[in-house]
N, C-alpha and C. Protein backbone atom coordinates (compact mmCIF):
# COMPACT_ATOMS: atom_id res chain seq x y z
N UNK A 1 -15.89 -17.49 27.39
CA UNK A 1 -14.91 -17.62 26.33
C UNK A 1 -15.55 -17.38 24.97
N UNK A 2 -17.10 -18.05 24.81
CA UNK A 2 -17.15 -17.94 23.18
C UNK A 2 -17.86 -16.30 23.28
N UNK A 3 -17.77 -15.98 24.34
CA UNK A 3 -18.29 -14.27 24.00
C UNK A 3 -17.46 -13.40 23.63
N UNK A 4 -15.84 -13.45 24.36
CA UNK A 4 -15.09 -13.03 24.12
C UNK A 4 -14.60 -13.31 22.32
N UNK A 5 -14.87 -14.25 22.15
CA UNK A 5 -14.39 -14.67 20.43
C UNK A 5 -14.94 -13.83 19.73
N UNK A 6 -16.57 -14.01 19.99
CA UNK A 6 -17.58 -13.19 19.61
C UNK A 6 -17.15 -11.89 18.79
N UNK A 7 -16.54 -11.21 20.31
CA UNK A 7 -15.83 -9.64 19.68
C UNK A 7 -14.55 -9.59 19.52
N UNK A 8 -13.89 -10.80 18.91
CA UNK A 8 -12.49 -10.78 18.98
C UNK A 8 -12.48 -10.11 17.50
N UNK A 9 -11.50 -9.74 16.91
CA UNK A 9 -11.76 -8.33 15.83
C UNK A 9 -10.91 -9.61 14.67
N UNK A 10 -9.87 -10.19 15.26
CA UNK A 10 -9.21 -11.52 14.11
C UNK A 10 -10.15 -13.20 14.44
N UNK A 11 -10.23 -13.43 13.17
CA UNK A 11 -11.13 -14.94 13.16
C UNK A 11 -10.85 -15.89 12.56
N UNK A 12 -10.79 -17.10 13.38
CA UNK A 12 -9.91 -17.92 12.64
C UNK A 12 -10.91 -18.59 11.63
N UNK A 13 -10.32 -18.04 10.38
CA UNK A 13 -11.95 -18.93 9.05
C UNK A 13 -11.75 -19.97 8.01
N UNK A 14 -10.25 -20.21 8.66
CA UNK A 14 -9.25 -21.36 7.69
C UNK A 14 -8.24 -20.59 6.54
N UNK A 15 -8.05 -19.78 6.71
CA UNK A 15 -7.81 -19.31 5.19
C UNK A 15 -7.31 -17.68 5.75
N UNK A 16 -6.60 -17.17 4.39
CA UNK A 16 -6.07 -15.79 4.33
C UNK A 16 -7.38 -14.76 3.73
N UNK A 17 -7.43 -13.81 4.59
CA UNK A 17 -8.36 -13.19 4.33
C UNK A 17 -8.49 -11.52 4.90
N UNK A 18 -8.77 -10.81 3.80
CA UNK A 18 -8.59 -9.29 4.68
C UNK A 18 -9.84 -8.89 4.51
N UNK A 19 -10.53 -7.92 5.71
CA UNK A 19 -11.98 -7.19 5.62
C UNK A 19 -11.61 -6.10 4.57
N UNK A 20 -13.07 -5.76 4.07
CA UNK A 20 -13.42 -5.48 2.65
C UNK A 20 -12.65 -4.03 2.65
N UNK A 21 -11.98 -3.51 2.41
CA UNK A 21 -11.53 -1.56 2.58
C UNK A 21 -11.41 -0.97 1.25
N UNK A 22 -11.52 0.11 0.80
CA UNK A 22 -11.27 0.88 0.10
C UNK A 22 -10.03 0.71 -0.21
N UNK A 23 -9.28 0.54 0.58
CA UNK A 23 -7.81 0.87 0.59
C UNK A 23 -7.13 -0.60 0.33
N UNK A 24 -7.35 -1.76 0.43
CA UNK A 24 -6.96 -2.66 -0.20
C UNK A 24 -6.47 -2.92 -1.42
N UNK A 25 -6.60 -1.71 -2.15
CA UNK A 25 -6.11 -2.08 -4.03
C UNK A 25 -4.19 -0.83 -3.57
N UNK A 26 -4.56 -0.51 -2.31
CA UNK A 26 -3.37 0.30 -2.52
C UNK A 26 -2.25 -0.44 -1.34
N UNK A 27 -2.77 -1.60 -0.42
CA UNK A 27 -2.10 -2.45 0.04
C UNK A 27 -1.48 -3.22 -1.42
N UNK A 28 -2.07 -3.87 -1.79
CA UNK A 28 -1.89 -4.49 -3.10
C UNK A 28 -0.93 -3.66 -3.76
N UNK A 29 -0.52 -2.44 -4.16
CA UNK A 29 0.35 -1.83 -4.96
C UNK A 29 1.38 -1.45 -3.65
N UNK A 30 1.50 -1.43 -2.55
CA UNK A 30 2.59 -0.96 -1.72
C UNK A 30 3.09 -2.27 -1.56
N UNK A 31 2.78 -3.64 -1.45
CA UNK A 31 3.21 -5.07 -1.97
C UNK A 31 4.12 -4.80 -3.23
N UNK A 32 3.94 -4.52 -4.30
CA UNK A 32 4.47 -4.81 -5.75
C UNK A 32 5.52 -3.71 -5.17
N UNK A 33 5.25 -2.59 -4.62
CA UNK A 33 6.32 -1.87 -4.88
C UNK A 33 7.34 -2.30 -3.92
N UNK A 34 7.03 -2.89 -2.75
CA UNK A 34 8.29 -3.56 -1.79
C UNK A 34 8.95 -4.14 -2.85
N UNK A 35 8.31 -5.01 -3.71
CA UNK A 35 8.77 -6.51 -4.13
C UNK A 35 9.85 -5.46 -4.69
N UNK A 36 9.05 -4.64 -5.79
CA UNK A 36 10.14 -4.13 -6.81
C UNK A 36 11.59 -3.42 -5.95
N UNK A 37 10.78 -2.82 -4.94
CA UNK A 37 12.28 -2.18 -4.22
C UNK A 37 13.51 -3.30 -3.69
N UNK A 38 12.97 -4.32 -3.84
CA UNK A 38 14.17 -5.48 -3.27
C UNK A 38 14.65 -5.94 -4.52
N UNK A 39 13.93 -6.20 -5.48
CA UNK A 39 14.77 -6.56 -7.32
C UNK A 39 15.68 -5.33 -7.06
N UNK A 40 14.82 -3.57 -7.29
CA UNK A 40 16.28 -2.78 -7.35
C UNK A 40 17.41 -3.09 -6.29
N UNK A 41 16.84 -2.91 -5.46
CA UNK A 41 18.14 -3.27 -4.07
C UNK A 41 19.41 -4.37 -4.81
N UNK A 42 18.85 -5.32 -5.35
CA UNK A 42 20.00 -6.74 -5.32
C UNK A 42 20.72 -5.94 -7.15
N UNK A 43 19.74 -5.72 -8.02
CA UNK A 43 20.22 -5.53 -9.53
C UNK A 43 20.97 -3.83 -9.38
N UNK A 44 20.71 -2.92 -8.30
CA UNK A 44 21.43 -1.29 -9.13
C UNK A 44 23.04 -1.41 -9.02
N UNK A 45 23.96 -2.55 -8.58
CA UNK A 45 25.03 -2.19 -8.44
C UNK A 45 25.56 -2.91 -10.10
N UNK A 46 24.77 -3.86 -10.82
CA UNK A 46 25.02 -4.15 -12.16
C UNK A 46 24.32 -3.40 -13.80
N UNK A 47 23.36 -1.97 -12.59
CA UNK A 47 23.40 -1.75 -13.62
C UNK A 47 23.64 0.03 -13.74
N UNK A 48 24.40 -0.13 -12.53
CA UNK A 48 25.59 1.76 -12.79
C UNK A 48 26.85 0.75 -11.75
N UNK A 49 27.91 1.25 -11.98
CA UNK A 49 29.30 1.29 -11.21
C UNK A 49 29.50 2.71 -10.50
N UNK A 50 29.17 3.43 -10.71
CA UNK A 50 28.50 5.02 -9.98
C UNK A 50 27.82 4.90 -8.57
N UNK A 51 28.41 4.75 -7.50
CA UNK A 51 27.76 5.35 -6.12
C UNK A 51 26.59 6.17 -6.40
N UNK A 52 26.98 6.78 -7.15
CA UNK A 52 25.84 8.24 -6.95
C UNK A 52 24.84 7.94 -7.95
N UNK A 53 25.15 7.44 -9.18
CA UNK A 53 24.10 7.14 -9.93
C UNK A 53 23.36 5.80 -9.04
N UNK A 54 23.65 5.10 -8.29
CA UNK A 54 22.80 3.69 -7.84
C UNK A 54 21.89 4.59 -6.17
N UNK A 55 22.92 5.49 -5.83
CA UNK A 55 21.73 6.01 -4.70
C UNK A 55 21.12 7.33 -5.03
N UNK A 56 21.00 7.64 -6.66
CA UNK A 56 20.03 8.35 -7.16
C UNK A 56 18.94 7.06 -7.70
N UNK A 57 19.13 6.52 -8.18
CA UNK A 57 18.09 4.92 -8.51
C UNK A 57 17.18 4.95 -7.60
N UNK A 58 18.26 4.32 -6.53
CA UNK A 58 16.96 4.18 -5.16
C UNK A 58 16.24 4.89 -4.70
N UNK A 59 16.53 6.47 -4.28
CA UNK A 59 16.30 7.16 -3.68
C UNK A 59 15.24 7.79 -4.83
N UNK A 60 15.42 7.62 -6.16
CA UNK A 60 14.32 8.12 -6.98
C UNK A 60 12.70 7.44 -7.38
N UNK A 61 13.67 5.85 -6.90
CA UNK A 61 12.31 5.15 -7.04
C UNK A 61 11.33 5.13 -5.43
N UNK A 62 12.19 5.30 -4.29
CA UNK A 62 11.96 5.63 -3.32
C UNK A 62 10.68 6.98 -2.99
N UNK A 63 11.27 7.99 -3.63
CA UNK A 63 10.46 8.73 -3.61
C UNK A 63 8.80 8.84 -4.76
N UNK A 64 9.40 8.61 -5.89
CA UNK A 64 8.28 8.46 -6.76
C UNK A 64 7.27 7.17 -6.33
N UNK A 65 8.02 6.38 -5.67
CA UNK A 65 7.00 4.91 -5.02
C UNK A 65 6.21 6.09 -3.94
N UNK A 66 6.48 6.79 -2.96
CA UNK A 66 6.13 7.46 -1.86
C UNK A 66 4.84 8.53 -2.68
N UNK A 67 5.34 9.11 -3.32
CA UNK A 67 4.16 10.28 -4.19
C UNK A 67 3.25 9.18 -4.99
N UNK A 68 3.19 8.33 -5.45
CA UNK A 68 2.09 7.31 -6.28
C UNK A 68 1.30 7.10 -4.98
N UNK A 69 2.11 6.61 -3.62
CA UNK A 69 0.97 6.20 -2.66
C UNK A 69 0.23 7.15 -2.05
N UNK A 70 0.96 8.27 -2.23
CA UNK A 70 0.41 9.62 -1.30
C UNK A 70 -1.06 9.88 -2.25
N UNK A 71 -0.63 10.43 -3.44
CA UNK A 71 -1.62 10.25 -4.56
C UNK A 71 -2.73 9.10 -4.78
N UNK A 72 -2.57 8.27 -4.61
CA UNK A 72 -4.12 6.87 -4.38
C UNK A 72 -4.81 7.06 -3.05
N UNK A 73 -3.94 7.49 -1.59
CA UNK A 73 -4.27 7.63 -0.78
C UNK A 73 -5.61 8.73 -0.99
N UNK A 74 -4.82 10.01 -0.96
CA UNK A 74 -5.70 11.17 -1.10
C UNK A 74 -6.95 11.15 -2.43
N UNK A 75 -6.85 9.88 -3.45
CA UNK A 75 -7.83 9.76 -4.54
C UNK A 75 -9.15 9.24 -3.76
N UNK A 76 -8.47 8.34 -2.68
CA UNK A 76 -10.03 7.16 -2.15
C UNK A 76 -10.21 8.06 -1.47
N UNK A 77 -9.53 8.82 -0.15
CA UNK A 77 -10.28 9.84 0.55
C UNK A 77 -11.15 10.26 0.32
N UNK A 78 -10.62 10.95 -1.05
CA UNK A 78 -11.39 11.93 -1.49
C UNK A 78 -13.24 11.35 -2.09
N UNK A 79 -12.70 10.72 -2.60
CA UNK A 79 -14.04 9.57 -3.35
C UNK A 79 -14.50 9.22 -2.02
N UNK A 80 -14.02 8.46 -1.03
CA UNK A 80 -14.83 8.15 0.58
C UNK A 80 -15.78 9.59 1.18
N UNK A 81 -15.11 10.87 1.03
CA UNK A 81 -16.03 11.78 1.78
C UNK A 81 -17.32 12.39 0.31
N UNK A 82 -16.91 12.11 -0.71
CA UNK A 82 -17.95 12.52 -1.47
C UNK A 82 -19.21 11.13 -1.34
N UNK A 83 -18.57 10.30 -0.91
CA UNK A 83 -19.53 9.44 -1.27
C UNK A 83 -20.63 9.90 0.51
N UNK A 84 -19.73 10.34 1.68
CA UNK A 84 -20.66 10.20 3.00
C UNK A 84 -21.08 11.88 2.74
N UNK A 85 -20.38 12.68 1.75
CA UNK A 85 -21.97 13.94 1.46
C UNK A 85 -23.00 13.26 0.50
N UNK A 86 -22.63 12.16 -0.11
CA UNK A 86 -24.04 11.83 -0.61
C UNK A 86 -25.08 11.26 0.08
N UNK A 87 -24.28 10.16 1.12
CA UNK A 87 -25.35 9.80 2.05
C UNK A 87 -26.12 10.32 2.65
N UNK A 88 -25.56 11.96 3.42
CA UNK A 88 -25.84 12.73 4.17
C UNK A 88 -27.18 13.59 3.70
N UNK A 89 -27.20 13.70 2.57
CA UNK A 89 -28.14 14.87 1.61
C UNK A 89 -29.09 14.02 1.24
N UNK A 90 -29.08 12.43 1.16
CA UNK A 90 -30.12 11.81 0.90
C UNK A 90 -31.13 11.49 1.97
């Protein structure tokens, strides 16, 4: 049993806790942007009476939320493989 724990990949350490990633500052911003997509969700019908203007809202913050993450994504990539040609050449 305690071998199996050993390599168990989740650990119980008392507390909330995520392993160290690159990509953690963009968990952190796909968080804020849920949050924000549920404020728009409950506030766009008070602030157009327009169908079309409230599912241009969403669908605009929808997408521009989608291109910000695509964009951070492909920034750390990119910074992650320059950093393993530096390792590589050293």
């Amino acid at each position: 049993m305690s071998r199996e724990k050993e390599r168990s990949v989740s650990q119980s350490r008392g507390g909330f806790t995520v392993a160290s990633s690159p990509f953690n500052s963009v968990k952190v911003e796909l968080g804020v942007i849920l949050v924000l997509a549920v404020v728009l969700f409950l506030w766009h019908e008070r602030l157009s009476q327009d169908a079309d203007v409230q599912m241009g809202m969403l669908a605009g913050f929808g997408v521009l939320s989608a291109l910000w993450l695509v964009v951070r994504v492909k920034k750390i990539e990119k910074s992650m493989a320059e950093q393993r040609g530096e390792e590589k050449t050293q």
